[in-house]
Protein backbone atom coordinates (compact mmCIF):
# COMPACT_ATOMS: atom_id res chain seq x y z
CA UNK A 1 120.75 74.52 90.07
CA UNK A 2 122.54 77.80 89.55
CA UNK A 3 120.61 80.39 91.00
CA UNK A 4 120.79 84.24 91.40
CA UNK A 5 119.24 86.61 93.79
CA UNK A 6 119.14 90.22 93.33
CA UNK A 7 118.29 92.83 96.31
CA UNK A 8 118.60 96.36 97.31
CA UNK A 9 120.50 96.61 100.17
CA UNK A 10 122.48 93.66 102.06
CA UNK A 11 121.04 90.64 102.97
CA UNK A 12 122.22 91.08 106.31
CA UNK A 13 119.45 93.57 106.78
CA UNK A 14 117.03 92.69 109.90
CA UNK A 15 113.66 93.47 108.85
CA UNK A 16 111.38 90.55 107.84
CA UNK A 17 111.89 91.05 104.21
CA UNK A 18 115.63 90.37 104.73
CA UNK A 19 114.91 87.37 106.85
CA UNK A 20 112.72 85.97 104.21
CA UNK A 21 115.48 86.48 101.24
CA UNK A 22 118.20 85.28 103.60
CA UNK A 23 116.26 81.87 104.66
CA UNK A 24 115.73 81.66 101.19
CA UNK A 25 119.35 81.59 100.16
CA UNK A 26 120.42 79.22 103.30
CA UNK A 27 117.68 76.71 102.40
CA UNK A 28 118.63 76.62 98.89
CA UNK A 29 122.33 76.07 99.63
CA UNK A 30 121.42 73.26 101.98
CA UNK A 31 119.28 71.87 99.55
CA UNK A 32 122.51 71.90 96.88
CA UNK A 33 121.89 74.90 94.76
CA UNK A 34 124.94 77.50 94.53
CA UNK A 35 123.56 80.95 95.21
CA UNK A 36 124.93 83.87 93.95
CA UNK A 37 123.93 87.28 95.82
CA UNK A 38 124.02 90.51 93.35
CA UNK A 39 123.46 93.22 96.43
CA UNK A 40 122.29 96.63 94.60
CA UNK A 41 122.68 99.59 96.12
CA UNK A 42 119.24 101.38 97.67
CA UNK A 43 117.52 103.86 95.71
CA UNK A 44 114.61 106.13 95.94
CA UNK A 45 112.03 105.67 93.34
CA UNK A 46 112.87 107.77 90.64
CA UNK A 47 116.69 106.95 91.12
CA UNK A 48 115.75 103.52 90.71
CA UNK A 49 114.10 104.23 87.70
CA UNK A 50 117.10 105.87 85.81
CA UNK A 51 119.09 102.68 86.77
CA UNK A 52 117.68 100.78 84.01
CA UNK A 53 119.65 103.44 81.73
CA UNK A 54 123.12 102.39 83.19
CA UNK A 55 125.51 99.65 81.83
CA UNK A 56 127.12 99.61 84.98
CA UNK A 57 124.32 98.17 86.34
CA UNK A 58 123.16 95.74 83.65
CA UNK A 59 126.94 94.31 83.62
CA UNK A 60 126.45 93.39 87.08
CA UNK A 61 123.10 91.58 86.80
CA UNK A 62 125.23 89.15 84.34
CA UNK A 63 126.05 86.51 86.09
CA UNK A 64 126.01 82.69 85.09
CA UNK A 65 122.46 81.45 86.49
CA UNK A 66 119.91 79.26 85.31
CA UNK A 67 117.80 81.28 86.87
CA UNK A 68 117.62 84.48 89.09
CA UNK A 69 115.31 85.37 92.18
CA UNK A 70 114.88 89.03 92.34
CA UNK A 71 113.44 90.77 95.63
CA UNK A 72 110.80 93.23 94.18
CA UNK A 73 111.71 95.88 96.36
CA UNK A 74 114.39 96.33 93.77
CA UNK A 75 111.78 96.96 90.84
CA UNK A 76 112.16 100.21 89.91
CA UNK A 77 116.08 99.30 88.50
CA UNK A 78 114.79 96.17 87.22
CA UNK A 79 112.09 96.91 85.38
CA UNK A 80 113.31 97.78 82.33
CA UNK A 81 116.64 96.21 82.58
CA UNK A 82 114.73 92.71 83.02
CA UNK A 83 114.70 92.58 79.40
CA UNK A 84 117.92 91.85 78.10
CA UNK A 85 118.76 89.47 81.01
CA UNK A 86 120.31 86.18 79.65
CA UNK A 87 118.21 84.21 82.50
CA UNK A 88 115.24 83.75 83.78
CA UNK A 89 113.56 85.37 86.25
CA UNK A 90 111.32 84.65 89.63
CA UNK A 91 110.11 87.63 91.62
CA UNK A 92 109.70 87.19 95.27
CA UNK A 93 106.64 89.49 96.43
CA UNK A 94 106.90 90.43 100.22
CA UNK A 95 104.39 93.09 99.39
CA UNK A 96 103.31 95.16 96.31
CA UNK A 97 104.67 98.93 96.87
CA UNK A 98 100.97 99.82 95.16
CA UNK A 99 98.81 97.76 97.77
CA UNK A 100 99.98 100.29 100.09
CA UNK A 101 97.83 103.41 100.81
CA UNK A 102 100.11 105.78 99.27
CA UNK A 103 99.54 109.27 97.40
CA UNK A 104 101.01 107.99 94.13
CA UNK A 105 100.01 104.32 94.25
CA UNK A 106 98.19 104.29 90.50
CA UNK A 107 102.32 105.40 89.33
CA UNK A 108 103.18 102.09 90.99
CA UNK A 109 101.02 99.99 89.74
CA UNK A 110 101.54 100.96 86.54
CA UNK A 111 105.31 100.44 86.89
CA UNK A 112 105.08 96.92 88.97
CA UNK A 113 102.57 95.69 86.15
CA UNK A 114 105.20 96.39 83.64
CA UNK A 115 107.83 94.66 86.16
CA UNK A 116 105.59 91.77 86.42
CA UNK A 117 105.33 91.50 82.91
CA UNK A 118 109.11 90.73 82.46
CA UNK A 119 109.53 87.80 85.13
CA UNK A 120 108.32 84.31 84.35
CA UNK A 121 107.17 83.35 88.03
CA UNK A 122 106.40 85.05 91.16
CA UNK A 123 106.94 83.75 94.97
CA UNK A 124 103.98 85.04 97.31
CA UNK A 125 104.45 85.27 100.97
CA UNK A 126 100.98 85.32 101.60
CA UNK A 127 97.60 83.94 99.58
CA UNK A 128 96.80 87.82 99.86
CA UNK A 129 99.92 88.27 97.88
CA UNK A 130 99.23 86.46 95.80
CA UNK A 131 96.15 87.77 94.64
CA UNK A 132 97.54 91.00 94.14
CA UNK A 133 99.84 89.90 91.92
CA UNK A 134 97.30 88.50 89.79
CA UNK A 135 95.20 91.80 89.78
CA UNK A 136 98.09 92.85 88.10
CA UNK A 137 97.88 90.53 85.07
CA UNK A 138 100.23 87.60 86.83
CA UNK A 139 98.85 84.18 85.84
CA UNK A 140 98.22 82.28 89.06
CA UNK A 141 99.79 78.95 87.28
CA UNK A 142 103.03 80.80 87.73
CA UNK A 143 102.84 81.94 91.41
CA UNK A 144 103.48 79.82 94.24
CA UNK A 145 102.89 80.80 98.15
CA UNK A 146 105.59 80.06 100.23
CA UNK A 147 104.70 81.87 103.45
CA UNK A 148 107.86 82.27 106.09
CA UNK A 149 108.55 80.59 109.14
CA UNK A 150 108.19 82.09 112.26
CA UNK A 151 110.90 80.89 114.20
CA UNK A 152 112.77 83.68 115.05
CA UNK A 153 113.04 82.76 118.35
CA UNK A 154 112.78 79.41 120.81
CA UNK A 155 110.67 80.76 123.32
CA UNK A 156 109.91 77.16 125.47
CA UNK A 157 106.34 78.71 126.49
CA UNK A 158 103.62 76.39 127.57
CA UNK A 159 100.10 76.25 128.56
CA UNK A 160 100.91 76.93 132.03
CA UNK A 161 103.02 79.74 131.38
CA UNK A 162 100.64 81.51 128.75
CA UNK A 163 97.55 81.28 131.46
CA UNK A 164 99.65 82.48 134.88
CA UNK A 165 100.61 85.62 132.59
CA UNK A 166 96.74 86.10 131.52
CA UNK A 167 95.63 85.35 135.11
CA UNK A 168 97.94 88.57 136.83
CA UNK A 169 95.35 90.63 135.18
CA UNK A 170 93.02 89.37 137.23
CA UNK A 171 94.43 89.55 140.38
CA UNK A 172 93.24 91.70 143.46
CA UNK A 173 96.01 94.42 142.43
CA UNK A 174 95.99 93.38 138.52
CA UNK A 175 98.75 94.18 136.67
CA UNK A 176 97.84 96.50 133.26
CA UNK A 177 97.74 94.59 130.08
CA UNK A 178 101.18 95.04 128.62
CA UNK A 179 101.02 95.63 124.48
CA UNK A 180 104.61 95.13 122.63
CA UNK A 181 104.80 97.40 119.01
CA UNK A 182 107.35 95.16 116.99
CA UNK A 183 108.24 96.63 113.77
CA UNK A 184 110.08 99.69 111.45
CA UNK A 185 108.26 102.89 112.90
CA UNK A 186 107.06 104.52 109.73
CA UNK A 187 103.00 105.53 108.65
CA UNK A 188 102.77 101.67 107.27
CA UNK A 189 102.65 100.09 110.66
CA UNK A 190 100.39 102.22 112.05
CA UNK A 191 101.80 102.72 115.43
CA UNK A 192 99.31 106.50 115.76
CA UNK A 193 96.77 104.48 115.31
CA UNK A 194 97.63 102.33 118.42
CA UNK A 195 98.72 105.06 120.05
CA UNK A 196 95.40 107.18 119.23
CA UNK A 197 93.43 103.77 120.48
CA UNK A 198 95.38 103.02 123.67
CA UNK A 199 94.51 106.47 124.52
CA UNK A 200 91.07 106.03 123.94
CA UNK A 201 90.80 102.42 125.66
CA UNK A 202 89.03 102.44 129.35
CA UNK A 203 91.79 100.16 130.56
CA UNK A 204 95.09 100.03 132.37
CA UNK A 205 97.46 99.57 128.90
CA UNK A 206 101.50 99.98 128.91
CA UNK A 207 103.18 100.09 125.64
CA UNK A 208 106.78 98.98 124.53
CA UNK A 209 107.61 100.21 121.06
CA UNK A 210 110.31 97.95 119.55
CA UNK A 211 111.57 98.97 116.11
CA UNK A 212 114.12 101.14 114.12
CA UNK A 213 113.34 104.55 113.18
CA UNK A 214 113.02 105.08 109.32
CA UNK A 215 110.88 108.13 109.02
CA UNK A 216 111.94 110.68 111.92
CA UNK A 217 108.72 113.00 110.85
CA UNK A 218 106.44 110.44 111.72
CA UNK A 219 108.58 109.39 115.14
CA UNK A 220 107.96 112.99 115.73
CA UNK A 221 104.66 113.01 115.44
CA UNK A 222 104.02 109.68 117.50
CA UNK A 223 106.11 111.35 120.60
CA UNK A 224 103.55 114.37 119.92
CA UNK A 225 100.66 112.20 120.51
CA UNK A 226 101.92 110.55 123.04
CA UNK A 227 102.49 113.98 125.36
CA UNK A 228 99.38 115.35 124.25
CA UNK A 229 97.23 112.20 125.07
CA UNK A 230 99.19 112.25 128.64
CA UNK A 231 100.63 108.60 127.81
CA UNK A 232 104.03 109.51 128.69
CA UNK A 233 104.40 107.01 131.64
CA UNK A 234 102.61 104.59 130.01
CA UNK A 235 104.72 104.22 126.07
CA UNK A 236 108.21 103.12 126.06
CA UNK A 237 110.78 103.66 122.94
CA UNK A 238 112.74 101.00 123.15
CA UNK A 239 114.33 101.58 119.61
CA UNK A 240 116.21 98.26 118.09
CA UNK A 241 116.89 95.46 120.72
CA UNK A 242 118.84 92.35 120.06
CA UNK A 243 116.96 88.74 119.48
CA UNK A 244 117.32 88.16 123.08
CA UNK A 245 116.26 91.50 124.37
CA UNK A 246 112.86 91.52 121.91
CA UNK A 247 112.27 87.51 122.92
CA UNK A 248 112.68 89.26 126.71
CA UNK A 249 109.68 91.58 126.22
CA UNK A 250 107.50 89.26 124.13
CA UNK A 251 107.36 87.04 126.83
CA UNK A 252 106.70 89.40 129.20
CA UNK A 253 103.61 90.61 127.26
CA UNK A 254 100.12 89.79 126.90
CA UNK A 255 99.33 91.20 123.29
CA UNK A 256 101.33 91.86 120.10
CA UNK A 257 100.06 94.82 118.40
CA UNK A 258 100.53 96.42 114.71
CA UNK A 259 97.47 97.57 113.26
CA UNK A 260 99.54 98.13 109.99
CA UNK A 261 97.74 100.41 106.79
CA UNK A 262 98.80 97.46 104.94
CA UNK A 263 101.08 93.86 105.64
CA UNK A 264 102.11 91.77 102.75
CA UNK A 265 102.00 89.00 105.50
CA UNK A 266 103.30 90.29 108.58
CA UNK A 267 105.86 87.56 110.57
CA UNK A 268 105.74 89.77 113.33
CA UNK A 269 102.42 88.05 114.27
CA UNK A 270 103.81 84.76 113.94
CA UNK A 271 106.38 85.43 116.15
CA UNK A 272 104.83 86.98 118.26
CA UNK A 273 102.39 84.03 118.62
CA UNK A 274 105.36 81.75 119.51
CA UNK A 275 105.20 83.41 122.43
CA UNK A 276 101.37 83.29 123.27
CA UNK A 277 100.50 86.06 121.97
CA UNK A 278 97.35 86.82 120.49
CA UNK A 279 97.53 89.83 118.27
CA UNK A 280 95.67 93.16 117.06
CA UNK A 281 96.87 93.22 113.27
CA UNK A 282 94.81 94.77 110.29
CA UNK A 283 92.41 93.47 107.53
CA UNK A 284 94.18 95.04 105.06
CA UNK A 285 96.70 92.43 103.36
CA UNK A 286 97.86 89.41 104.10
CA UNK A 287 97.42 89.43 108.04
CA UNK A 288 94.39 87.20 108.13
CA UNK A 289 96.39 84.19 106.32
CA UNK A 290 98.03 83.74 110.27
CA UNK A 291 95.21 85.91 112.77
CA UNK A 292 91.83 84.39 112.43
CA UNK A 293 89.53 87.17 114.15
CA UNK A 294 88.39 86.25 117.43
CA UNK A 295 90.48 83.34 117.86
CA UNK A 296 94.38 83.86 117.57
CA UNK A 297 93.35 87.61 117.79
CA UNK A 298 91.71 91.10 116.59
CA UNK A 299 91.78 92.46 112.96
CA UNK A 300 91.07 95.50 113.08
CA UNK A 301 90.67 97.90 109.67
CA UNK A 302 92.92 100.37 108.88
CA UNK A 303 93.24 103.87 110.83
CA UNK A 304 90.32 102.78 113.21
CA UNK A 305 91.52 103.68 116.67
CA UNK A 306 87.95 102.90 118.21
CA UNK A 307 88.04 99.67 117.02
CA UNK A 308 92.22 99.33 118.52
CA UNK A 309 90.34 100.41 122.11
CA UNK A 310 87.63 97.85 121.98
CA UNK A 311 90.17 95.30 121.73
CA UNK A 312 92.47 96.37 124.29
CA UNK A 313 89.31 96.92 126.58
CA UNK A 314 88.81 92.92 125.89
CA UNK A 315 92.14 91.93 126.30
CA UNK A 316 92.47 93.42 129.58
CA UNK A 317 88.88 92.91 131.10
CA UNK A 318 88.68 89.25 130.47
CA UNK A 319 91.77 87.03 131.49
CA UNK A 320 90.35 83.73 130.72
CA UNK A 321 89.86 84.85 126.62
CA UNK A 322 93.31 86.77 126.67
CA UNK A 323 94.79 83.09 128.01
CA UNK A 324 92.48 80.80 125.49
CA UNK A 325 93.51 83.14 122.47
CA UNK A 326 97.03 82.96 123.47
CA UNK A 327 96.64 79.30 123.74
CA UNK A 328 95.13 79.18 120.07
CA UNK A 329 98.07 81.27 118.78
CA UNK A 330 100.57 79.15 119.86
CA UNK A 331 99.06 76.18 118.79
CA UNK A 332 98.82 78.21 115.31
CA UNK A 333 102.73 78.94 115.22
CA UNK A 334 102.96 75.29 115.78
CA UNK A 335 101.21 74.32 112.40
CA UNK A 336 102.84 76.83 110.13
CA UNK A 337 105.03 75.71 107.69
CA UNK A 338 108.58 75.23 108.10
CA UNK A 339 111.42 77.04 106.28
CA UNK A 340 112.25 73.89 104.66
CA UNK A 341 108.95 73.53 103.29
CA UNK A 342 108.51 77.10 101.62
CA UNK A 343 111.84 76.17 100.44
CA UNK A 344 111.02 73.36 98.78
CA UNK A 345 108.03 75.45 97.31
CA UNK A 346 110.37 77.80 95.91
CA UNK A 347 112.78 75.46 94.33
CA UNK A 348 110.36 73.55 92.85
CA UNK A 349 108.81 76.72 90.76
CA UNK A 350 112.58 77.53 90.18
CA UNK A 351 113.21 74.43 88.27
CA UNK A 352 110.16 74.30 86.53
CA UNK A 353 110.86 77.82 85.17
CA UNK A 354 114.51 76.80 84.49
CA UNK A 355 113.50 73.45 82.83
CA UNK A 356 110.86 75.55 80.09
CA UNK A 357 113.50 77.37 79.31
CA UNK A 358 116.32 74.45 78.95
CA UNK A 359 113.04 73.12 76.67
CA UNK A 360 113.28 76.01 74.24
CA UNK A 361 114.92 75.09 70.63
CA UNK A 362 116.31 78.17 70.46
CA UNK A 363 116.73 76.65 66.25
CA UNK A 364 113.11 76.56 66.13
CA UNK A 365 112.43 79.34 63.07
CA UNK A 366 109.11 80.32 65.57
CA UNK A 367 111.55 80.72 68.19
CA UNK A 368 113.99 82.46 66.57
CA UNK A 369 111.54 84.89 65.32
């Protein structure tokens, strides 16, 4: 197959979104597909919008494809350009701007609907995705879940390893329970609410915060709550590390925590259980397909600090749980599917979608009409 993939942004980018697209593109080149990239430049919302006004634009979405993947981050200058594409289209849904707890979410649902509307199949990261997508008119028949991989890293962890780390914390001078923050530090990932909980948490807790900084407000007001809960010894900014720096502090933690306000699916966790980690992730979104509650971790909901504590207080006061849920996690990164197999998820809705259309009779008076 011939097959497209428009993005904002490069595809070099480092976030999990980017990894997914970028897998994507590898597997499908490895699988004998030619892949052409169309990288679009990243807007803000309503700049995004006017895009679908510009020719400029619309002459660079036609390339020769049989069909195109299109990251729906890139919506807003799609949306109405979608239209008078020559190919098909198959949106790949990290996470619905509108499932987000956002001032003006009814705006964007009413704009992805009308996104959604143009595409002829959808590729879900998460079931959770999935059903979002459908809330918003989708038919499920054209959706398939093709959840990443989480192997970021090769961390060579065992057993042994995962229960001598849990066990320090029980020792006669027990180390504190150290808690890595992996992700972009904006409101979404709810790093004040771990913050606001570790604070709150009758236990010995350091925190490393690993992540770039894309809204400097809310950085701001993170450091604020850090001073003013007296955590300054205790949280450490490590801003963006390399693979092999962040694989250096995941394995020398006992708990992965981001208790986002919302995760299409969240690799973080799955990474971070490569390592043995059990994690403290949120209900809201697609978290639970990987952290079953009380097994490969917490979920806790949404902006609930108390309920960040109690788990921290757990972690920490019983070694022999933290070391069976790490235990369970790994053996859960061990059963998750592989990049070659969402791959071959993906490709198979992509030539299904590019067969119906090869199937049209474009002479067909109906069709024509």
């Amino acid at each position: 197959m011939r097959v497209g993939l428009t993005l904002y942004g490069s595809l070099d980018e480092r976030s999990g979104g980017f990894r997914y697209d970028r897998k994507l593109v590898e597997g499908l080149r490895a699988a004998g597909d030619a892949v052409e990239v169309v990288e679009l430049p990243w807007r803000a919302y309503p700049r995004g919008l006017l895009d679908n006004a510009s020719p400029s634009l619309r002459d660079r979405l036609r390339v020769d494809v049989d069909v195109m993947l299109q990251d729906e981050l890139a919506h807003p200058s799609l949306v109405l350009a979608n239209r008078d594409l020559p190919y098909p289209v198959v949106s790949v849904v990290h996470h619905l701007r509108a499932s987000e707890p956002r001032r003006l979410s009814p705006l964007y649902r009413a704009v992805e609907r009308r996104y959604l509307a143009t595409v002829d199949g959808v590729v879900c990261n998460s079931a959770a995705t999935r059903d979002a997508v459908a809330a918003l008119g989708v038919d499920p028949e054209a959706t398939v879940v093709a959840p990443p991989a989480g192997d970021r890293f090769d961390p060579a962890i065992d057993d042994d390893a995962i229960e001598k780390r849990a066990a320090a914390l029980g020792d006669s001078n027990p180390s504190p329970l150290r808690v890595a923050f992996v992700g972009n530090i904006e409101p979404r990932k709810g790093l004040d609410t771990l913050v606001e909980g570790m604070a709150r948490a009758d236990a010995a807790v350091e925190l490393t915060v690993v992540g770039r900084t894309v809204d400097e407000g809310h950085v701001g007001d993170v450091r604020r709550l850090v001073r003013e809960r007296g955590l300054g010894d205790r949280v450490s900014f490590a801003g963006r590390l390399s693979d092999a720096e962040l694989a250096d502090v995941l394995r020398e933690s006992h708990v992965l925590a981001v208790p986002s306000r919302y995760e299409g699916f969240g690799i973080v966790y799955l990474e971070g259980m490569s390592f043995g980690l059990p994690a403290i992730a949120s209900r809201a979104g697609g978290a639970s397909d990987t952290v079953t509650d009380g097994e490969t971790g917490v979920l806790v909901d949404p902006d609930d600090p108390a309920a960040v504590a109690r788990a921290l207080e757990g972690f920490a006061g019983d070694p022999d749980r933290l070391a069976e849920m790490g235990r369970a996690a790994r053996r859960r990164y061990e059963r998750h599917p592989s990049w070659s197999e969402s791959t071959a998820r993906v490709r198979r809705l992509l030539a299904e979608v590019a067969d119906a259309v090869d199937g049209v009779d474009a002479t067909d008076p109906e069709v024509a009409t």
